[in-house]
N, C-alpha and C. Protein backbone atom coordinates (compact mmCIF):
# COMPACT_ATOMS: atom_id res chain seq x y z
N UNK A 1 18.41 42.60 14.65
CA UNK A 1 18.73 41.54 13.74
C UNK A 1 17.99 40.28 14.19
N UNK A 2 17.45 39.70 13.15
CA UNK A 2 16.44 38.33 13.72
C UNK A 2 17.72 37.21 13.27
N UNK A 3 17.38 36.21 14.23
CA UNK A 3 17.84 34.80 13.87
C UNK A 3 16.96 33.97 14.20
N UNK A 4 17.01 32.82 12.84
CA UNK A 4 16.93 32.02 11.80
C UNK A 4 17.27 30.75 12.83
N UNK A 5 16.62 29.68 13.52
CA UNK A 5 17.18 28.99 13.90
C UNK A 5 16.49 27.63 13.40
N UNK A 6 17.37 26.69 12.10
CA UNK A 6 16.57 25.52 12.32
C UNK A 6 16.59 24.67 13.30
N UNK A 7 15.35 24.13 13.48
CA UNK A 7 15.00 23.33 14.39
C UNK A 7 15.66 21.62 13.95
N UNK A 8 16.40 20.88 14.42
CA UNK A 8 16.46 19.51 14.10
C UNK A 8 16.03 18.62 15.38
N UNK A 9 15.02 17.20 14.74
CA UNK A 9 14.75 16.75 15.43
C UNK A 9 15.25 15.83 16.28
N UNK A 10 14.87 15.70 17.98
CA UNK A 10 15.88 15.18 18.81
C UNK A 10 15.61 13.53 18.43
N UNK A 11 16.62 12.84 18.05
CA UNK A 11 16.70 11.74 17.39
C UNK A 11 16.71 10.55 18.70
N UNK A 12 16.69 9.49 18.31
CA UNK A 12 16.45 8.53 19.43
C UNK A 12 17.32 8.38 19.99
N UNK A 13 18.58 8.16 19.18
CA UNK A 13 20.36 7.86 20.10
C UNK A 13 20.15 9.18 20.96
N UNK A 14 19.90 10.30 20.76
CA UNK A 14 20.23 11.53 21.74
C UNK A 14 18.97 10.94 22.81
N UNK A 15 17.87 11.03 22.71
CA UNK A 15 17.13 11.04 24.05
C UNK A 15 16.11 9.54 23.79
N UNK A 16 16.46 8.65 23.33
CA UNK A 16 15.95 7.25 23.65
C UNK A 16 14.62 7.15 23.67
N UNK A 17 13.96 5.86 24.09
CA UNK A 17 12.65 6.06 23.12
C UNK A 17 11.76 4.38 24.40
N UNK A 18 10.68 4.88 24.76
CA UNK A 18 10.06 3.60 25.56
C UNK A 18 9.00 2.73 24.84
N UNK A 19 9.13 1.73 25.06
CA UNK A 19 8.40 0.59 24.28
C UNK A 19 7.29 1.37 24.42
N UNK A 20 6.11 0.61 22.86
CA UNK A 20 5.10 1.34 22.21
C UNK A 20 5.08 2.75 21.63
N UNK A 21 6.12 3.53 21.85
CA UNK A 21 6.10 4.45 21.45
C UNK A 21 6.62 4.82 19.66
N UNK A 22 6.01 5.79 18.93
CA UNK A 22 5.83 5.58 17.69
C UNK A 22 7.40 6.52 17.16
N UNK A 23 8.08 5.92 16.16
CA UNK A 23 9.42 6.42 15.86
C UNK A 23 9.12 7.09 14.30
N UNK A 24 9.68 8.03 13.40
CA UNK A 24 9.54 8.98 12.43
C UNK A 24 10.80 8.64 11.89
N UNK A 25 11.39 8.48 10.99
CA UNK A 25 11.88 8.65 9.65
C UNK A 25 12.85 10.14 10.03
N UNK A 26 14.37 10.28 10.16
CA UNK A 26 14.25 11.88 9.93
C UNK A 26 15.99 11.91 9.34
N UNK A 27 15.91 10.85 8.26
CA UNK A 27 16.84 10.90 7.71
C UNK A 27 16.41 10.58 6.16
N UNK A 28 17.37 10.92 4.98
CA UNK A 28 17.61 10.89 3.67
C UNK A 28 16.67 9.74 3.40
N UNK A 29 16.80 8.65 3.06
CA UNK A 29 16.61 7.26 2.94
C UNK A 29 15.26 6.96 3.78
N UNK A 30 15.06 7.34 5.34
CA UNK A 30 13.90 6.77 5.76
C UNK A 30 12.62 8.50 5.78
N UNK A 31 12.35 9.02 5.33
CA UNK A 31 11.35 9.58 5.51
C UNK A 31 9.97 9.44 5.07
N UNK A 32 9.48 9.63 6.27
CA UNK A 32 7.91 8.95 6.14
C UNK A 32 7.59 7.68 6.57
N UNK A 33 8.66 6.91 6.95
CA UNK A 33 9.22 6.08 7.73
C UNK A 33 8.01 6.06 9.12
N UNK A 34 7.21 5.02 9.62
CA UNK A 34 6.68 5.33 11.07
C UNK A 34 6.73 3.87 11.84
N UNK A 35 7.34 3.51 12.95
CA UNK A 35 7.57 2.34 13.30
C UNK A 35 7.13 2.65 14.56
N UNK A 36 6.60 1.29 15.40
CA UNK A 36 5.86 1.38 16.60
C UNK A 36 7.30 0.00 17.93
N UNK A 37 8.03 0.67 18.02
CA UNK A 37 9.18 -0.30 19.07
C UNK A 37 8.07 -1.00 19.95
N UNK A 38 9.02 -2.09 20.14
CA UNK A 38 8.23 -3.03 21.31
C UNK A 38 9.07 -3.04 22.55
N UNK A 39 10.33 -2.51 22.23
CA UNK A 39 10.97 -2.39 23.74
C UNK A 39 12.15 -1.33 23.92
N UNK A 40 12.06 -0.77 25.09
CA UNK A 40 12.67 0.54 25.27
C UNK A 40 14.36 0.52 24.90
N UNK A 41 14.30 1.71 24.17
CA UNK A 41 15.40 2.09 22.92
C UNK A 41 16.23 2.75 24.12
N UNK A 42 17.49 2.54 24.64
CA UNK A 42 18.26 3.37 25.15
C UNK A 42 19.06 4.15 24.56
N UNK A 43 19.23 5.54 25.07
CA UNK A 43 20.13 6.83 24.35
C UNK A 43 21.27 6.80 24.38
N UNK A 44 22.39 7.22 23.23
CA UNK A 44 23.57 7.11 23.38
C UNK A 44 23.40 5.63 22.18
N UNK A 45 22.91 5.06 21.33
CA UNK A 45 22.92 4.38 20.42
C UNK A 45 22.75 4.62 19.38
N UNK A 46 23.82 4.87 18.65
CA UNK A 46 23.51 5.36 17.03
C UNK A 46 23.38 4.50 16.23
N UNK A 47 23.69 2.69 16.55
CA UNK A 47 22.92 1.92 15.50
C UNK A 47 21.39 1.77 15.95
N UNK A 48 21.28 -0.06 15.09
CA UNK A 48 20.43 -0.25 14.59
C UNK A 48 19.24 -0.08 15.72
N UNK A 49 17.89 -0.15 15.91
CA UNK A 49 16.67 0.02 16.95
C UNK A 49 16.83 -1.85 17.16
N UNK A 50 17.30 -1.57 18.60
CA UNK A 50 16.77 -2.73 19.81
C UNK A 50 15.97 -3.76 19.43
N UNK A 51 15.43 -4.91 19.68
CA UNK A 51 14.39 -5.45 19.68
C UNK A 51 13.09 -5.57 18.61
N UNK A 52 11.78 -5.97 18.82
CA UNK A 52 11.37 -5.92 17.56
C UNK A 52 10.24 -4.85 17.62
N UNK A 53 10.24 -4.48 16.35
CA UNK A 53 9.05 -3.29 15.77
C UNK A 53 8.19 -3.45 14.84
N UNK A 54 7.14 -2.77 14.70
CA UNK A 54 6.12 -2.74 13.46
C UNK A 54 5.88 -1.72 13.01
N UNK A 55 6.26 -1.50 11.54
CA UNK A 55 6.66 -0.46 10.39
C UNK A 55 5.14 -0.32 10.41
N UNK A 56 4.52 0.81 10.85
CA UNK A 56 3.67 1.15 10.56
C UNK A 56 3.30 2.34 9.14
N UNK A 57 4.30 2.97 8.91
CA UNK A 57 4.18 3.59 7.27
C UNK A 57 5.08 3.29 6.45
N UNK A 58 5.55 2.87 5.25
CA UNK A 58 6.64 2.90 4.57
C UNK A 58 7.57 4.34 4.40
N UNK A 59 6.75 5.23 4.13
CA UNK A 59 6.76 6.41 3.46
C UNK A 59 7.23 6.40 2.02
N UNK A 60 7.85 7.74 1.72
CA UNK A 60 7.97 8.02 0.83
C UNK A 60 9.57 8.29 0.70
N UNK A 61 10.02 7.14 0.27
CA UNK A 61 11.46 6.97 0.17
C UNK A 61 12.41 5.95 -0.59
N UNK A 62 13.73 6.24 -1.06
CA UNK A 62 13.71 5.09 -2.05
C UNK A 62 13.61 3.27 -1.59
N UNK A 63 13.71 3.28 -0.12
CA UNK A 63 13.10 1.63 0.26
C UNK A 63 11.74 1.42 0.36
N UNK A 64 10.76 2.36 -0.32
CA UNK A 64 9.49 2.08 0.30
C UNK A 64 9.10 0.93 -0.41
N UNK A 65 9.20 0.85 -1.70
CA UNK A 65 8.73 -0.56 -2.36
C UNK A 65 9.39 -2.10 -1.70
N UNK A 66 10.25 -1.84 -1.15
CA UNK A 66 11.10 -3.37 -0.81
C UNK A 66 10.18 -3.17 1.13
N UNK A 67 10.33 -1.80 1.60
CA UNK A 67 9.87 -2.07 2.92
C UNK A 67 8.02 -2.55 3.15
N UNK A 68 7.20 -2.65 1.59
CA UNK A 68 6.08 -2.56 1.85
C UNK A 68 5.56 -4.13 2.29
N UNK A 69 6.51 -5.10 2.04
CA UNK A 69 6.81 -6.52 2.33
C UNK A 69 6.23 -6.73 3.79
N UNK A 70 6.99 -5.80 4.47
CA UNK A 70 6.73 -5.55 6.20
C UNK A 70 5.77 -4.69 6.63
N UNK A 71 4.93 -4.25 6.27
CA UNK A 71 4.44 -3.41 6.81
C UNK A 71 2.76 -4.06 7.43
N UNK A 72 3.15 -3.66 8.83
CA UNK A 72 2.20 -4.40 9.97
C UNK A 72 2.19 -5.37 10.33
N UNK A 73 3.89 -5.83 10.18
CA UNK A 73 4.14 -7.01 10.67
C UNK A 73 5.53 -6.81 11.82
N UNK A 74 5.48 -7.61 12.39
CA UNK A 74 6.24 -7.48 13.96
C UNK A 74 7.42 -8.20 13.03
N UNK A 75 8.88 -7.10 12.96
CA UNK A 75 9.64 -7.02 12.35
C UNK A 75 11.38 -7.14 13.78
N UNK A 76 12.60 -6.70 12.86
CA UNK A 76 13.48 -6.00 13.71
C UNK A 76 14.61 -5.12 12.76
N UNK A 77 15.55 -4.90 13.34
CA UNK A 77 16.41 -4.28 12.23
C UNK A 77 17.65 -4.88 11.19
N UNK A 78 17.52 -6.45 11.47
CA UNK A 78 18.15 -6.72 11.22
C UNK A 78 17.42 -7.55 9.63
N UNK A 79 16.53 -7.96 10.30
CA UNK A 79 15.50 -8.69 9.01
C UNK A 79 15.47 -7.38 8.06
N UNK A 80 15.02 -5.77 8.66
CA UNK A 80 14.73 -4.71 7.87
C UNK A 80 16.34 -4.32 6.61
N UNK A 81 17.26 -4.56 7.48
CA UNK A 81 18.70 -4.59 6.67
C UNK A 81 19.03 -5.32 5.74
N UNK A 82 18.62 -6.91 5.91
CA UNK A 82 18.67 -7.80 5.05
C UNK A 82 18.04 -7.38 3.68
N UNK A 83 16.61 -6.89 4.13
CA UNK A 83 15.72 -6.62 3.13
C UNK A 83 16.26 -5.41 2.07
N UNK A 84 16.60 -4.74 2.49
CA UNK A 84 17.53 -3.37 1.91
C UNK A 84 18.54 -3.60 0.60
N UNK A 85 19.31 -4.52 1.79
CA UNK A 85 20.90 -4.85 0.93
C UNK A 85 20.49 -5.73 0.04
N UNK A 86 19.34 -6.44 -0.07
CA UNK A 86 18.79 -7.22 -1.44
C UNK A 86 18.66 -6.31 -2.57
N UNK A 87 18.38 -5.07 -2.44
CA UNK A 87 18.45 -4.35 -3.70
C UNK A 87 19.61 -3.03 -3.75
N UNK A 88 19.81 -2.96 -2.53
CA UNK A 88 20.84 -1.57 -2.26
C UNK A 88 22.12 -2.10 -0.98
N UNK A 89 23.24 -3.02 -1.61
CA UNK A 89 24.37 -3.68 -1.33
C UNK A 89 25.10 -2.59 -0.08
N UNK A 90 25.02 -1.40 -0.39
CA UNK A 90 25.87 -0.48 -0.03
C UNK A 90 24.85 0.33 1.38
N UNK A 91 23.84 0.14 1.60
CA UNK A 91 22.91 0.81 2.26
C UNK A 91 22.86 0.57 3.85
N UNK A 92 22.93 1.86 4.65
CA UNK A 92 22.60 1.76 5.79
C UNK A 92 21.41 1.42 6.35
N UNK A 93 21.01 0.85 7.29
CA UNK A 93 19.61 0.70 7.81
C UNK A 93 18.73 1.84 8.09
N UNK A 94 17.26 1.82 7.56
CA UNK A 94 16.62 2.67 7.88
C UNK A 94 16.36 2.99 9.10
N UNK A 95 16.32 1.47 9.89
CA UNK A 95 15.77 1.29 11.66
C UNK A 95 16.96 2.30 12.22
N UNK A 96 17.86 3.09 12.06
CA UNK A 96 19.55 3.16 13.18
C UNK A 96 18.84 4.36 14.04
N UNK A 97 18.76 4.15 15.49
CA UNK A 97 18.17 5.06 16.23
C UNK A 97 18.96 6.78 15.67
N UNK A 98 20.23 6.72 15.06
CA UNK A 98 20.52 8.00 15.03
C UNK A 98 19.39 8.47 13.52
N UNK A 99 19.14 8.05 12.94
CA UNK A 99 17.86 8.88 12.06
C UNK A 99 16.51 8.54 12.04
N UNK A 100 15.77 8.55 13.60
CA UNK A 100 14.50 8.29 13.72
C UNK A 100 14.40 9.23 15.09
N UNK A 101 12.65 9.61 14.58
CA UNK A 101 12.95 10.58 16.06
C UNK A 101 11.33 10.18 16.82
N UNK A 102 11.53 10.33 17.88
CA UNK A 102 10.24 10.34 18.58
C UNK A 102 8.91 11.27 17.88
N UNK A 103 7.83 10.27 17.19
CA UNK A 103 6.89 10.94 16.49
C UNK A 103 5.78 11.98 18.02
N UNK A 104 5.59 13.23 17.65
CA UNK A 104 4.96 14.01 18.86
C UNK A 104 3.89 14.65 18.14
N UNK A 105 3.00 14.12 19.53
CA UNK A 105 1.51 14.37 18.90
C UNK A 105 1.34 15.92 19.09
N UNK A 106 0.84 16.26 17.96
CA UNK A 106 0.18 18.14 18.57
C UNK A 106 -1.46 17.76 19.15
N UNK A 107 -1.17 18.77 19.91
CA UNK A 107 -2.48 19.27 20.88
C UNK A 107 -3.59 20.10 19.64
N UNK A 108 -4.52 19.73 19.64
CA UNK A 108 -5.64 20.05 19.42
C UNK A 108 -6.17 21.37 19.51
């Protein structure tokens, strides 16, 4: 008998994240999502991402038009929230370390 195992990705609150390093989208709302932290994300935090960042993709998601405001600009999560609840009152932050995961480069 084979098993089927999905894979989910290890998110930042589970294993934390060191300045410069590039963060992924891996929730409903942020996918496609790519942000570059400026200072190290400690694990065990399921809100918002630490310090400040630069949204390097919007993606493809329903904040991408309001997040394209920011993009390549040295941001945080709280300015990113503000920006949100201007059109979506009810909305969690895209930045919350529990739905972003460490983006990993493949080998060549």
């Amino acid at each position: 008998m084979a098993f089927w195992r999905q894979t989910q990705p290890l998110t930042v609150s589970k294993q934390g994240a060191s300045a410069g390093c590039i963060l992924r989208g891996c929730g409903g709302n942020n996918q496609g999502l790519r942000l570059r932290v400026l200072q190290d994300q400690p694990r065990k935090n399921d809100g918002p991402i630490t310090g400040e960042f630069v949204i390097l993709d919007v993606g493809d998601n329903r904040h991408s038009d309001v997040l394209a405001e920011l993009l390549h600009k040295v941001t945080n999560a709280k300015e990113v929230l503000e920006l949100i609840r201007g059109q979506h009152t009810a909305c969690v932050s895209v930045a919350n370390a529990n739905i972003l995961a460490l983006e990993i480069e493949e080998e060549t």
